[in-house]
N, C-alpha and C. Protein backbone atom coordinates (compact mmCIF):
# COMPACT_ATOMS: atom_id res chain seq x y z
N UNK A 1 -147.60 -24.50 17.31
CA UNK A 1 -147.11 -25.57 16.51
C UNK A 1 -145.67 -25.87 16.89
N UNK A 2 -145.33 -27.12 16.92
CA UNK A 2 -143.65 -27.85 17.42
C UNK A 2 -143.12 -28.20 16.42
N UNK A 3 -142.16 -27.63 16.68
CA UNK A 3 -141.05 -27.72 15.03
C UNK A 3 -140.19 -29.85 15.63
N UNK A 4 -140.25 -30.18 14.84
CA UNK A 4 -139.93 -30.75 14.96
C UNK A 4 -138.46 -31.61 14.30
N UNK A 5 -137.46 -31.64 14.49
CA UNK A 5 -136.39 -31.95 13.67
C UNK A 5 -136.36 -33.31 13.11
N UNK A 6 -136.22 -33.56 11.91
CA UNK A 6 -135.89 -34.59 11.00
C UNK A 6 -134.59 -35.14 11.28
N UNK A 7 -134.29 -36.25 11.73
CA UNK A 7 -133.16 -37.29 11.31
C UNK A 7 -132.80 -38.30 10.32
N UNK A 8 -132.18 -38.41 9.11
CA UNK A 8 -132.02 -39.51 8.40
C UNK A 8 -131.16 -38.54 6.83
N UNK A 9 -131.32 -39.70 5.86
CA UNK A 9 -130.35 -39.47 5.30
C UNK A 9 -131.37 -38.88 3.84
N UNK A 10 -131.43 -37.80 3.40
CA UNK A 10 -131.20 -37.54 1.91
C UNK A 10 -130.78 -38.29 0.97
N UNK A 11 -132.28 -37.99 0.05
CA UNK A 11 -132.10 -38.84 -1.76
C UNK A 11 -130.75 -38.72 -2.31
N UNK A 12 -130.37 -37.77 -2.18
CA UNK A 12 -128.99 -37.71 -2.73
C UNK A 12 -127.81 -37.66 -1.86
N UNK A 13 -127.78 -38.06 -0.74
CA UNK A 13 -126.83 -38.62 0.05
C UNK A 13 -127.06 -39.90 0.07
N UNK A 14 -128.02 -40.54 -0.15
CA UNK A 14 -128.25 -42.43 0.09
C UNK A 14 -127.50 -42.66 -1.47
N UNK A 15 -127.76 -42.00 -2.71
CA UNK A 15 -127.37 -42.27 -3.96
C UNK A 15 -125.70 -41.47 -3.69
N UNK A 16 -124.79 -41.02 -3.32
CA UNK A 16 -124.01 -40.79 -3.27
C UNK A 16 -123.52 -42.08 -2.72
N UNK A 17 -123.60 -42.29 -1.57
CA UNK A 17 -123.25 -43.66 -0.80
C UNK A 17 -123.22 -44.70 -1.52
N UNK A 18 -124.37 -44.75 -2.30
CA UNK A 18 -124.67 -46.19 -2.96
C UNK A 18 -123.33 -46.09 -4.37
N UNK A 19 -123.21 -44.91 -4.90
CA UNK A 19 -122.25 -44.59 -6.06
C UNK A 19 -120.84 -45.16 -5.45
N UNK A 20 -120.36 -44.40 -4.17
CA UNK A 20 -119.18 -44.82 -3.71
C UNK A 20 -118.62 -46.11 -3.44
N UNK A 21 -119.94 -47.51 -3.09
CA UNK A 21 -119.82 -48.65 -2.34
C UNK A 21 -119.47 -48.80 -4.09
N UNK A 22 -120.79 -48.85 -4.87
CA UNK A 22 -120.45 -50.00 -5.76
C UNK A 22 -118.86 -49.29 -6.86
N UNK A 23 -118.26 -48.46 -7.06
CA UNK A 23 -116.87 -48.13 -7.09
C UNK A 23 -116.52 -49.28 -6.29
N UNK A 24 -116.38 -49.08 -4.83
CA UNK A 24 -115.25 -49.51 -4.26
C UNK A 24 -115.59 -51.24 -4.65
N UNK A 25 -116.75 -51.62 -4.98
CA UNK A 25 -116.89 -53.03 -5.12
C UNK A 25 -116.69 -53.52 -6.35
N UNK A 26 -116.44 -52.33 -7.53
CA UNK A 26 -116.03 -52.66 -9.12
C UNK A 26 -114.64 -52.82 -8.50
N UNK A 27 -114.07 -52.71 -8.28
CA UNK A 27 -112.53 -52.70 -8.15
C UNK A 27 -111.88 -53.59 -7.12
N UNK A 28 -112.97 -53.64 -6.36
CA UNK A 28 -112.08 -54.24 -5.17
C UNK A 28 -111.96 -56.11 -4.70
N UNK A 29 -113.61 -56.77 -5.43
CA UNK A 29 -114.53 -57.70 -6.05
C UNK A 29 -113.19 -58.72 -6.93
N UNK A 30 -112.97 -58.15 -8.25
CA UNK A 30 -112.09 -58.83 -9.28
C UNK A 30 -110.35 -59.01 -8.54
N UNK A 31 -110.05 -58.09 -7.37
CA UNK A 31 -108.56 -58.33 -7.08
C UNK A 31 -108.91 -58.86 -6.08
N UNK A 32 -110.30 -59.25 -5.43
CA UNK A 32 -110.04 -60.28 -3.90
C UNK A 32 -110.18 -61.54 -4.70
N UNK A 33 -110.74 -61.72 -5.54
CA UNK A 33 -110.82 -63.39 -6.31
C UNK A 33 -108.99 -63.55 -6.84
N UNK A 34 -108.35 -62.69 -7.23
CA UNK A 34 -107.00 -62.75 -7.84
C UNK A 34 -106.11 -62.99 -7.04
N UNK A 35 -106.22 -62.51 -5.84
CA UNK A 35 -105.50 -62.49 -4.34
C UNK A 35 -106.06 -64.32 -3.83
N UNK A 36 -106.97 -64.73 -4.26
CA UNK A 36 -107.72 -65.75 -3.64
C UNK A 36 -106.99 -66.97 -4.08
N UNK A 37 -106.88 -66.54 -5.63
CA UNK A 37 -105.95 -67.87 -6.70
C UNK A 37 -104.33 -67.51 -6.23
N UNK A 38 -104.22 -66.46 -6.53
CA UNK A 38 -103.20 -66.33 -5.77
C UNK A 38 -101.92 -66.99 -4.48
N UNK A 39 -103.01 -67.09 -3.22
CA UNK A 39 -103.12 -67.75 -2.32
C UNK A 39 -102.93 -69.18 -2.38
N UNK A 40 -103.98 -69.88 -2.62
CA UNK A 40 -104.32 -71.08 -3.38
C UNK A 40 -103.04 -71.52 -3.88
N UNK A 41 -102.76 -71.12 -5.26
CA UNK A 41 -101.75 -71.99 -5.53
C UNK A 41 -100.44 -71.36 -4.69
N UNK A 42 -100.39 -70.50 -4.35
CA UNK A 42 -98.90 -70.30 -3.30
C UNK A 42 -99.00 -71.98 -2.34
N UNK A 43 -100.13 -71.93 -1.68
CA UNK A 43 -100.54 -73.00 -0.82
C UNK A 43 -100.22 -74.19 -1.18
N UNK A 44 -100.46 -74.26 -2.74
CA UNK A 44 -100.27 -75.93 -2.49
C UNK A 44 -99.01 -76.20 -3.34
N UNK A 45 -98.13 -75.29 -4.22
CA UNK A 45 -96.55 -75.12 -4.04
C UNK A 45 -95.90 -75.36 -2.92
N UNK A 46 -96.35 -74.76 -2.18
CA UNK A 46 -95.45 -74.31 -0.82
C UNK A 46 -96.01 -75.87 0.04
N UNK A 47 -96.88 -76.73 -0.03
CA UNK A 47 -97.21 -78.23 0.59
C UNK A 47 -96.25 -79.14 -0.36
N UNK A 48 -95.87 -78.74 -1.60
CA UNK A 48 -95.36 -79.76 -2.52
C UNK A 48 -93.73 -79.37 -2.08
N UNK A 49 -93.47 -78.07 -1.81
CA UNK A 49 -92.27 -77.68 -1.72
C UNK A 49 -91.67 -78.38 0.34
N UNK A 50 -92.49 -78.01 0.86
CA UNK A 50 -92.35 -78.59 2.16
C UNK A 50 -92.46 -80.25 2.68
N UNK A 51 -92.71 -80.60 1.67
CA UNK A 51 -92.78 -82.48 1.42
C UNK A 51 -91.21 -83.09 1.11
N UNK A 52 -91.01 -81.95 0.10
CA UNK A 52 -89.61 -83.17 -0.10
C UNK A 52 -88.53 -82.19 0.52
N UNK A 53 -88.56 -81.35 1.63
CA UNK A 53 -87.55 -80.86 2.40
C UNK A 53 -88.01 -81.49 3.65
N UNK A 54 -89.17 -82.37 4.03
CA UNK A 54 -89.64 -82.87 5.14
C UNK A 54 -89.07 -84.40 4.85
N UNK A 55 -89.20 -84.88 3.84
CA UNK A 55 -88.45 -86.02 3.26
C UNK A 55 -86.86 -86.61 3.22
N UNK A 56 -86.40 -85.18 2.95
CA UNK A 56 -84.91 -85.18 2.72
C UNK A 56 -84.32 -85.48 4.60
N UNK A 57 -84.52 -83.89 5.08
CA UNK A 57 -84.50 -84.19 6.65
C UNK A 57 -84.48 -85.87 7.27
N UNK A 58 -85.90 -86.35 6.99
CA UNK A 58 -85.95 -87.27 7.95
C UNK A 58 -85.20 -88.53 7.39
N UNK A 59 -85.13 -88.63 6.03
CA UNK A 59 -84.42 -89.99 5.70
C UNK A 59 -82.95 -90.00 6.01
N UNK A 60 -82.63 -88.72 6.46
CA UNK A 60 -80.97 -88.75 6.99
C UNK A 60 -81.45 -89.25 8.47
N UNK A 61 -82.26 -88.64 8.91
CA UNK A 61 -82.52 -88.74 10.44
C UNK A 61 -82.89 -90.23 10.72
N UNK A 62 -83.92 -90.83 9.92
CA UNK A 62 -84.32 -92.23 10.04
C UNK A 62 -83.65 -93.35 9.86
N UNK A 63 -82.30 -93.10 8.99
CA UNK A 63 -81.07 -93.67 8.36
C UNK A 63 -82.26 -94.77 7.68
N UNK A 64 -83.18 -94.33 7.00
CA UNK A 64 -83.94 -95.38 6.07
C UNK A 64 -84.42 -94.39 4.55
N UNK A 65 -84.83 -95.17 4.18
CA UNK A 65 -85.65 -94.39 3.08
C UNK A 65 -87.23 -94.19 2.82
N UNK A 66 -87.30 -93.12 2.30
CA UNK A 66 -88.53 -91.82 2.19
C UNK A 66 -88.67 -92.24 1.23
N UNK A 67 -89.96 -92.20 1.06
CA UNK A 67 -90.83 -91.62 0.01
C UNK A 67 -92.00 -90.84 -0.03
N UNK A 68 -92.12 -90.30 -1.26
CA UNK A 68 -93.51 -89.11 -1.11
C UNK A 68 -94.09 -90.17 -2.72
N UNK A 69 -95.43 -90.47 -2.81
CA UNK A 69 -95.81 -90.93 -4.03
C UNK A 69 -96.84 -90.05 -3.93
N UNK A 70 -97.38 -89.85 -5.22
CA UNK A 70 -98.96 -89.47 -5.24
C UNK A 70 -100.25 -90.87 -4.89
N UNK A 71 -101.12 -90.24 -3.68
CA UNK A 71 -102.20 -91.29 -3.57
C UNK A 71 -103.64 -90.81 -3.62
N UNK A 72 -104.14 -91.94 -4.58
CA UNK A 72 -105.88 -91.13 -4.24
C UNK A 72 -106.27 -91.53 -3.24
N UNK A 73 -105.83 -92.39 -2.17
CA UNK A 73 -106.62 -92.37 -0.96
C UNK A 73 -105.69 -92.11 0.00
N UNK A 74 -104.76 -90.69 0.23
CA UNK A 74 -104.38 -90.29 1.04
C UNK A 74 -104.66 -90.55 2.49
N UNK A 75 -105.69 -90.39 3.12
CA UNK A 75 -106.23 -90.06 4.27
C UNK A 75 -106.32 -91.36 4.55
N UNK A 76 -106.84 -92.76 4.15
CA UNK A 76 -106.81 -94.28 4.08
C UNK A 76 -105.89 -94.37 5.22
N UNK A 77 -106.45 -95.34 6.29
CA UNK A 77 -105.46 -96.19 6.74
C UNK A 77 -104.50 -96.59 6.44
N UNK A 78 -104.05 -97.19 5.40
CA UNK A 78 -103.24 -97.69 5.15
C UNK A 78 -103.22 -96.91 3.63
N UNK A 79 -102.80 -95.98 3.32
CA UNK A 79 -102.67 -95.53 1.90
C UNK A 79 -102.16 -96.40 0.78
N UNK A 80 -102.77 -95.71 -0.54
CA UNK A 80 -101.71 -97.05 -1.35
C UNK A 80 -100.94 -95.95 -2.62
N UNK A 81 -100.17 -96.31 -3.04
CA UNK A 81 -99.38 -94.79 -3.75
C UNK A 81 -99.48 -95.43 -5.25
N UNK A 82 -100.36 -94.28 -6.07
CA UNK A 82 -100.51 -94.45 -7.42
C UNK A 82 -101.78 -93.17 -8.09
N UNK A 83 -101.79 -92.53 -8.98
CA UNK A 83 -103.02 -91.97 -9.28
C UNK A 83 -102.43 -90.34 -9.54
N UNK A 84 -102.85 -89.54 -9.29
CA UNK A 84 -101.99 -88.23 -9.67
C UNK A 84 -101.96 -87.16 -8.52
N UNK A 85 -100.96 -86.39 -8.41
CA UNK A 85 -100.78 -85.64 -7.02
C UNK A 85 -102.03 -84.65 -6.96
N UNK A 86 -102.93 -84.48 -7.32
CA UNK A 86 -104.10 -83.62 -7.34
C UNK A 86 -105.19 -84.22 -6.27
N UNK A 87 -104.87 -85.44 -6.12
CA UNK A 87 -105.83 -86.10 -5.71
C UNK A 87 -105.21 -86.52 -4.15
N UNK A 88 -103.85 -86.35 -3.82
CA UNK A 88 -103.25 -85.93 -2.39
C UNK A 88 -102.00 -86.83 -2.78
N UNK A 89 -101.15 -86.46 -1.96
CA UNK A 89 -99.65 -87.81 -1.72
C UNK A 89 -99.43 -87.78 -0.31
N UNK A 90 -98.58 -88.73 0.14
CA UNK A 90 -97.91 -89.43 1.41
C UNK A 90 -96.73 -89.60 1.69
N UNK A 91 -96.17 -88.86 2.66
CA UNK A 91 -94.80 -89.45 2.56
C UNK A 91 -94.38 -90.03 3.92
N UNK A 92 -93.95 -91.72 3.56
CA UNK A 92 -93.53 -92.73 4.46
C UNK A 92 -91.93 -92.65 4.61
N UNK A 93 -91.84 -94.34 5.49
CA UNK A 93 -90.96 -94.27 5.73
C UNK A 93 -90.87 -95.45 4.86
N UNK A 94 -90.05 -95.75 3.49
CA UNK A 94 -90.06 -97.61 2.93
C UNK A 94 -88.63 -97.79 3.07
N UNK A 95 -89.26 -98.80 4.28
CA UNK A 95 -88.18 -99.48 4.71
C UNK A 95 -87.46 -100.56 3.86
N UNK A 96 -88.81 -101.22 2.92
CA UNK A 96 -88.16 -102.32 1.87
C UNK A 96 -87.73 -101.81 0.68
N UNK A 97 -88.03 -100.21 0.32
CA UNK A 97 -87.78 -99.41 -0.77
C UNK A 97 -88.59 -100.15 -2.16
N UNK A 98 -89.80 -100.46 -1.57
CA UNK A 98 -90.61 -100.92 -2.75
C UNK A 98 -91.66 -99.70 -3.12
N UNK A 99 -91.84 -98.71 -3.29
CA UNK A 99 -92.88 -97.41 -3.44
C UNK A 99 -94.18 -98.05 -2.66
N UNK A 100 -94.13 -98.97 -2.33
CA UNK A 100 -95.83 -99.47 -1.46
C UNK A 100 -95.80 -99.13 0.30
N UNK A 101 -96.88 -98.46 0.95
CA UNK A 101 -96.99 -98.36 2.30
C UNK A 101 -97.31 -99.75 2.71
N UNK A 102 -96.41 -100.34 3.41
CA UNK A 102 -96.80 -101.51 3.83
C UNK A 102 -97.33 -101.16 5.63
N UNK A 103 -98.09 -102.67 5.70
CA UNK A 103 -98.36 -102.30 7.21
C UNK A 103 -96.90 -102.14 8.27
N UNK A 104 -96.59 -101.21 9.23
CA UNK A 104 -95.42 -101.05 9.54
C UNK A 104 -94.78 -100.22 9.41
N UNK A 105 -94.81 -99.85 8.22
CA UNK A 105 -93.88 -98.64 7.67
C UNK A 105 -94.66 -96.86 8.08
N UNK A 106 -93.61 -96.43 9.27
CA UNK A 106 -94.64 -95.14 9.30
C UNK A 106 -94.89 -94.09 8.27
N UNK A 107 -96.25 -93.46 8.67
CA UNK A 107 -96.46 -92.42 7.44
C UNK A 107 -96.35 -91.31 8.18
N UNK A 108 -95.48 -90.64 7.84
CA UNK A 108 -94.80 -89.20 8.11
C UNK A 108 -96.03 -88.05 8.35
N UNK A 109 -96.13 -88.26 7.09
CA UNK A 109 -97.13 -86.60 6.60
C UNK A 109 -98.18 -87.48 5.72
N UNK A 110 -99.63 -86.56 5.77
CA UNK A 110 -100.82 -87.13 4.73
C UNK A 110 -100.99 -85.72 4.32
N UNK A 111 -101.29 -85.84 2.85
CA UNK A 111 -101.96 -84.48 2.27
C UNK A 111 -103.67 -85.14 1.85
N UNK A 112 -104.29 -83.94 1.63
CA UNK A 112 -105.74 -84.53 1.05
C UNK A 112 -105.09 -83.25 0.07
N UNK A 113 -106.31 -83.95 -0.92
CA UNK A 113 -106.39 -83.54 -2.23
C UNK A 113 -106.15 -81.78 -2.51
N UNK A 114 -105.67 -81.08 -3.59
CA UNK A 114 -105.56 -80.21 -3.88
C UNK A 114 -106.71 -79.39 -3.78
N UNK A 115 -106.96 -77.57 -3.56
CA UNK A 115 -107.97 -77.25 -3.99
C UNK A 115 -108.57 -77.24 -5.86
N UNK A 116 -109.61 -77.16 -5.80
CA UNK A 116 -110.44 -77.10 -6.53
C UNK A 116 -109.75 -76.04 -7.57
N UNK A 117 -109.28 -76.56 -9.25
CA UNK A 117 -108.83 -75.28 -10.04
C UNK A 117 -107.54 -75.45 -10.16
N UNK A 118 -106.85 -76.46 -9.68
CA UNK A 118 -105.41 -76.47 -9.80
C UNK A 118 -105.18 -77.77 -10.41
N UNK A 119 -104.53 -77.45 -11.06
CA UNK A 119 -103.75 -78.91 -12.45
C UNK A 119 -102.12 -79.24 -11.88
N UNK A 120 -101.93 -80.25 -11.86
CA UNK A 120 -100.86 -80.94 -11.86
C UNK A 120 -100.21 -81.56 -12.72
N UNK A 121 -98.87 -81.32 -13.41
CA UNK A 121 -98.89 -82.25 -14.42
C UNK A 121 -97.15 -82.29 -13.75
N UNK A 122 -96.74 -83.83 -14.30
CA UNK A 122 -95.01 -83.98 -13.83
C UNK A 122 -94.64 -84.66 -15.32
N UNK A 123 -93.11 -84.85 -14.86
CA UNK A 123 -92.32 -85.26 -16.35
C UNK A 123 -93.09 -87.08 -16.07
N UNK A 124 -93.78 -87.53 -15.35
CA UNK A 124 -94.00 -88.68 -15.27
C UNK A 124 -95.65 -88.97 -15.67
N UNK A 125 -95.59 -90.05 -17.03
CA UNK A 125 -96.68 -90.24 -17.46
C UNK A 125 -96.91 -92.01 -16.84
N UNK A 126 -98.36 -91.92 -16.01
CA UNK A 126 -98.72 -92.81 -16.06
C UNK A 126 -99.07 -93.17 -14.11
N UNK A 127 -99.56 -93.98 -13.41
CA UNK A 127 -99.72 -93.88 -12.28
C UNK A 127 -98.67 -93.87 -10.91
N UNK A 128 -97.81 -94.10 -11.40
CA UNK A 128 -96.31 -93.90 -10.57
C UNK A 128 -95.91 -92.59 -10.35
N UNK A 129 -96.35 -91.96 -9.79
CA UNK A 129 -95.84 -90.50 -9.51
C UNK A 129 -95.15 -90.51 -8.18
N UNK A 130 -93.63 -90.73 -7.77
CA UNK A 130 -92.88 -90.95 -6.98
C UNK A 130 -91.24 -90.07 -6.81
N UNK A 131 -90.97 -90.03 -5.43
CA UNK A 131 -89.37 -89.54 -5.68
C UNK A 131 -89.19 -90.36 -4.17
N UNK A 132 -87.73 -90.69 -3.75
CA UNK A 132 -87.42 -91.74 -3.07
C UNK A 132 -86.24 -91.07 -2.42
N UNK A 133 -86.52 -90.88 -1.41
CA UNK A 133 -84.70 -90.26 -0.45
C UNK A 133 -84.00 -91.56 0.46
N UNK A 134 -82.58 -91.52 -0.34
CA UNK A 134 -81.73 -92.72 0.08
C UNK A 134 -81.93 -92.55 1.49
N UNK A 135 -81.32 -93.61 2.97
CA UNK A 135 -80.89 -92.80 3.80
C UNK A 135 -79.85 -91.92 4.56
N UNK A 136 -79.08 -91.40 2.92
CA UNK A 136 -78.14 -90.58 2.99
C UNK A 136 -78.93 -89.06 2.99
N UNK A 137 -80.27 -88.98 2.40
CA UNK A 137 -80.58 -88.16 2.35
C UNK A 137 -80.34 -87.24 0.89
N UNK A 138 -79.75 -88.18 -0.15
CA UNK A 138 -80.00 -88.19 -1.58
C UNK A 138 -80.72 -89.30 -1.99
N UNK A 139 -81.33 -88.45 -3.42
CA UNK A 139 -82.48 -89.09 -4.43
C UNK A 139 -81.45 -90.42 -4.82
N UNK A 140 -83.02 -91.21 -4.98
CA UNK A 140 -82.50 -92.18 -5.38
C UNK A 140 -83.44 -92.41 -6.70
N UNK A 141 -82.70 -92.69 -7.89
CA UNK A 141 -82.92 -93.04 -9.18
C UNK A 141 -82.75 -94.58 -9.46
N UNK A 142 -82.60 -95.36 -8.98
CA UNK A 142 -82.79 -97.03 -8.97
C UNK A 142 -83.33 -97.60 -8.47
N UNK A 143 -85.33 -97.16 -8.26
CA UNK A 143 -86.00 -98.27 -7.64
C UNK A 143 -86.88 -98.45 -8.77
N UNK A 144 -87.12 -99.51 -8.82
CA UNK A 144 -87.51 -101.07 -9.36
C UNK A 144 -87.54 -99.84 -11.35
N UNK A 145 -86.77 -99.57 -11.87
CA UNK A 145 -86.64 -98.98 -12.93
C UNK A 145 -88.12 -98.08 -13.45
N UNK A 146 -88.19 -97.59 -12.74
CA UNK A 146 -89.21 -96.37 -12.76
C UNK A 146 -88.64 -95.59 -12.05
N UNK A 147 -88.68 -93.81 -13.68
CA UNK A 147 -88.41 -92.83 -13.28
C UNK A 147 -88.85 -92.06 -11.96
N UNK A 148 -88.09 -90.83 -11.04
CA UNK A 148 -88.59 -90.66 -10.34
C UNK A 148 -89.38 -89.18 -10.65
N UNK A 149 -90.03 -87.93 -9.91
CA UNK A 149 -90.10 -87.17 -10.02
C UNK A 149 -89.15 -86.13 -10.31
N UNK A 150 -89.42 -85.68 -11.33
CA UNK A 150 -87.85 -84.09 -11.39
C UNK A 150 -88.70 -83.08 -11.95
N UNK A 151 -90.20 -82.73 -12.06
CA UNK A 151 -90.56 -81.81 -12.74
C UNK A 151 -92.02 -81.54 -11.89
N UNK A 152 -92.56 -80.54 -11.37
CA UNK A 152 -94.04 -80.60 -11.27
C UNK A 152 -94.61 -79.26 -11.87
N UNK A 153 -95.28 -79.32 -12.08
CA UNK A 153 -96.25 -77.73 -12.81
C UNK A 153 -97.34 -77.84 -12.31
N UNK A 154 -97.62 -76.69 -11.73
CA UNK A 154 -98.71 -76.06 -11.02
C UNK A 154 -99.28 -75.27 -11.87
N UNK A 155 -100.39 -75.16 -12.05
CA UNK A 155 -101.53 -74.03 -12.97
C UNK A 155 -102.85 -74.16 -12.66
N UNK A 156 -103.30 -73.29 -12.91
CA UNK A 156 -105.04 -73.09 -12.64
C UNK A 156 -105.62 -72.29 -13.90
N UNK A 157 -106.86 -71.74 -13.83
CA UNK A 157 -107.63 -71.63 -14.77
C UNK A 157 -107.06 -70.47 -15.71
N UNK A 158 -105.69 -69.11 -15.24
CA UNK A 158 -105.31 -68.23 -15.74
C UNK A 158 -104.34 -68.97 -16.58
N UNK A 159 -103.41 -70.23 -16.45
CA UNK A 159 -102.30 -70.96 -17.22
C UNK A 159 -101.03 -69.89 -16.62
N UNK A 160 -100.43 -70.11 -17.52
CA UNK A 160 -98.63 -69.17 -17.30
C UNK A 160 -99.09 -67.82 -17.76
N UNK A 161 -99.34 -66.66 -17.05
CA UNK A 161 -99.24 -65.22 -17.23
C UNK A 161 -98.78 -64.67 -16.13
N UNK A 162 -98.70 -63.18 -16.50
CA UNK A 162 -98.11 -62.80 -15.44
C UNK A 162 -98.58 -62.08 -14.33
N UNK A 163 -98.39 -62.63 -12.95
CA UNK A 163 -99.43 -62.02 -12.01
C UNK A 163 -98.64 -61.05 -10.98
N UNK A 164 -99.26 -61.16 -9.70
CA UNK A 164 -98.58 -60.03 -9.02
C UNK A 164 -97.05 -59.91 -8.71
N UNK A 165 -96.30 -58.66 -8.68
CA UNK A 165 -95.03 -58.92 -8.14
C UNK A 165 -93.81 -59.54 -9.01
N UNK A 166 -94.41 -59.55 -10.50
CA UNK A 166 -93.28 -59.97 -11.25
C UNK A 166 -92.92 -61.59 -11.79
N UNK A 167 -93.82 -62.08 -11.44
CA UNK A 167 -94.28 -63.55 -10.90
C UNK A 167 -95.40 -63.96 -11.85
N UNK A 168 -94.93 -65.42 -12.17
CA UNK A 168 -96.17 -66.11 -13.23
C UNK A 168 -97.08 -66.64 -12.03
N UNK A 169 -98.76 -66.76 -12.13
CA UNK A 169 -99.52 -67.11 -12.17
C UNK A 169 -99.29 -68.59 -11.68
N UNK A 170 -98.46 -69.03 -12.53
CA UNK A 170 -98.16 -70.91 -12.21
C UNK A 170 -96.76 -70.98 -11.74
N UNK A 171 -96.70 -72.12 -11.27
CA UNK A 171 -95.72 -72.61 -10.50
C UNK A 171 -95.03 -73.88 -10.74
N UNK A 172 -93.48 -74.05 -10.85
CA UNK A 172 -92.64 -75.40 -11.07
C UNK A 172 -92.25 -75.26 -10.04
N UNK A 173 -92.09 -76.53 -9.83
CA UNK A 173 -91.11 -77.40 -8.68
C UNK A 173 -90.26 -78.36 -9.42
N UNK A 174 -88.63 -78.33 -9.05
CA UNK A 174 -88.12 -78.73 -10.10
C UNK A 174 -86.78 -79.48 -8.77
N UNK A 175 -87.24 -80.88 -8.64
CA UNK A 175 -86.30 -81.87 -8.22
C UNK A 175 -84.75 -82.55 -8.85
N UNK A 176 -83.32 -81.70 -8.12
CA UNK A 176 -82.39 -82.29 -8.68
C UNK A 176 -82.09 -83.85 -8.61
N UNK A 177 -81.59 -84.62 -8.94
CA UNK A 177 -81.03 -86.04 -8.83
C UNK A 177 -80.94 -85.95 -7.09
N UNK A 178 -79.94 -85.13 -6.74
CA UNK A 178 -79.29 -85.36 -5.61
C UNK A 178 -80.90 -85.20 -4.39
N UNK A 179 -82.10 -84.75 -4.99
CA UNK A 179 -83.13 -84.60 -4.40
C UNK A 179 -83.09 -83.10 -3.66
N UNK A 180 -82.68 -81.61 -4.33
CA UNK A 180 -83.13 -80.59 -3.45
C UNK A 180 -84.05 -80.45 -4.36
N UNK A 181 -85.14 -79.50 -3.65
CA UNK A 181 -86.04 -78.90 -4.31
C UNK A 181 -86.50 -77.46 -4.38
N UNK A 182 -86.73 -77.35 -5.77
CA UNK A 182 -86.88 -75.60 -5.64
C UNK A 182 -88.01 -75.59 -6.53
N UNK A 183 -88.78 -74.16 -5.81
CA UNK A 183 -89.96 -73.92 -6.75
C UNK A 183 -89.75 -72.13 -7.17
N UNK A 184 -90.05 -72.59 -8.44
CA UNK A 184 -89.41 -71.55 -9.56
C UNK A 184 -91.29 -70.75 -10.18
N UNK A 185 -91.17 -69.47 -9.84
CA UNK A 185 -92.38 -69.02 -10.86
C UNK A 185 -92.43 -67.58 -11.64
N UNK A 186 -91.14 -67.93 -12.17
CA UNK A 186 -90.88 -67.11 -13.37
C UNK A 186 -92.17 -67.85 -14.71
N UNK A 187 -91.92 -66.54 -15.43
CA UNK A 187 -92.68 -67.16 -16.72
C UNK A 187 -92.09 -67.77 -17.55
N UNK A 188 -90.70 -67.48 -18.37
CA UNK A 188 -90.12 -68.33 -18.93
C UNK A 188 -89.58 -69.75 -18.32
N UNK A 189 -89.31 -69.70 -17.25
CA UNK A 189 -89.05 -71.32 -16.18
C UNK A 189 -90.25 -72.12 -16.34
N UNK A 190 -91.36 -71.49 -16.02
CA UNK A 190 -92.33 -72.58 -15.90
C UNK A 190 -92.62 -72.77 -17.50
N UNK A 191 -92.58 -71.91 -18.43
CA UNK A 191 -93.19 -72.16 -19.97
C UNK A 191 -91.79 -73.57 -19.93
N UNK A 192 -90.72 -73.33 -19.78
CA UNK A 192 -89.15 -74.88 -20.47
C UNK A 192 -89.45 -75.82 -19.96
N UNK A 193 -90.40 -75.93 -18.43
CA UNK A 193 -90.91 -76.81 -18.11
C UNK A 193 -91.71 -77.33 -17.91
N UNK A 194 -92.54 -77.25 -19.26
CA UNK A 194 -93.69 -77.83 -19.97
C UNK A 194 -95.04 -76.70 -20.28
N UNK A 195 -94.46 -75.47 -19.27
CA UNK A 195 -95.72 -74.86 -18.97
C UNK A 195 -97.37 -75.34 -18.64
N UNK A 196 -98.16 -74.25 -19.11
CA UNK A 196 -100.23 -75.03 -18.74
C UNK A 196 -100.49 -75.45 -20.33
C-alpha cells in the first residue's frame, strides 16, 4: 500500500483565515469610504481654491479682467454663467466686464460638475454666483451692482464634524475684497460661515 501525502488546507485553518479577512474587512471597509469623502471634498476645495489663484495670476498677466461665475453648462461651447457652482464654473477672460462669455472672450479653465454628495452653498442667493479680478489683479466689487463671491461652504453627507487630523469634515473658502483666497476647515470657521 502507497502512503500517499495530502496537500490543502484544514477546517480550521480555512475558518481561521476566513475570521482574520473579515476583521481586517470590519475595520478597514468603513475608513476606506471615510478616506474616499475625504478625498473628494479635499478635491473639489482645492479646484475652487486653484480657480481664483489661476484668476488672480492671469488678470495681472492679461492686463484685462477675469472672471470665474458658476455655469450649468460648463463644458458648452460657448458657456453661459448662472445656476450654482455644483453644477461646474468657468473662468474667462471679460473683456467688456459684463459676467457673460461672449464669443471672443477666452475661456481659461472649464470645470464639470462637482462629485456626487457635495453641497455648495455661498453668501450669494440667487443665479449670479460670480467674483471678477480687475486687471490689477484685485477684486472688483462694482460690476453691474451685484454682489460678488466672499463666502463658499463645502459639505457632504457628514455636515461640519470632526474628521481626520484635527480638521472639519467641511470646507470654507473665504474671498477677501482685495480677491485672495483661503480655504479654512476648522470647525468653528466653517460653523461663522454659515456652516451645513
Amino acid at each position: 500500500m502507497k502512503n500517499r501525502t495530502q496537500t490543502g488546507f484544514t477546517l480550521y485553518e480555512l475558518l481561521t483565515t476566513m475570521l482574520i479577512v473579515g476583521v481586517v474587512l470590519a475595520f478597514g471597509v468603513p475608513n476606506m469610504q471615510s478616506f474616499r469623502q475625504n478625498s473628494t471634498m479635499t478635491a473639489a476645495a482645492n479646484d475652487l481654491h486653484s480657480s481664483f489663484h489661476l484668476a488672480r495670476s492671469e488678470s495681472g498677466r492679461a492686463k484685462n479682467n477675469i472672471t470665474i461665475c458658476a455655469s450649468a453648462d460648463s463644458m458648452a461651447a460657448l458657456p453661459t454663467c448662472g445656476g450654482e457652482l455644483e453644477a461646474g464654473w468657468v473662468i474667462f477672460e471679460d473683456r467688456n466686464g459684463d459676467i457673460t462669455v461672449d464669443a471672443g472672450e477666452p475661456i481659461l479653465r472649464r470645470f464639470p460638475p462637482v462629485a456626487d454628495g457635495i453641497v455648495i452653498t455661498t453668501n450669494i442667493v440667487g443665479p449670479d454666483k460670480y467674483f471678477m479680478y480687475a486687471s490689477t489683479g484685485l477684486g472688483r466689487r462694482d460690476v453691474s451692482n451685484k454682489a460678488p463671491l466672499d463666502t463658499i461652504v463645502l459639505c457632504d453627507v457628514r455636515g461640519n464634524v470632526p474628521g481626520g487630523s484635527g480638521k472639519s469634515t467641511a470646507r470654507v473658502l473665504v474671498v477677501t475684497p482685495l480677491g485672495r483666497a483661503t480655504v479654512l476647515a476648522d470647525e468653528g470657521q466653517v460653523a461663522f460661515h454659515g456652516g451645513c
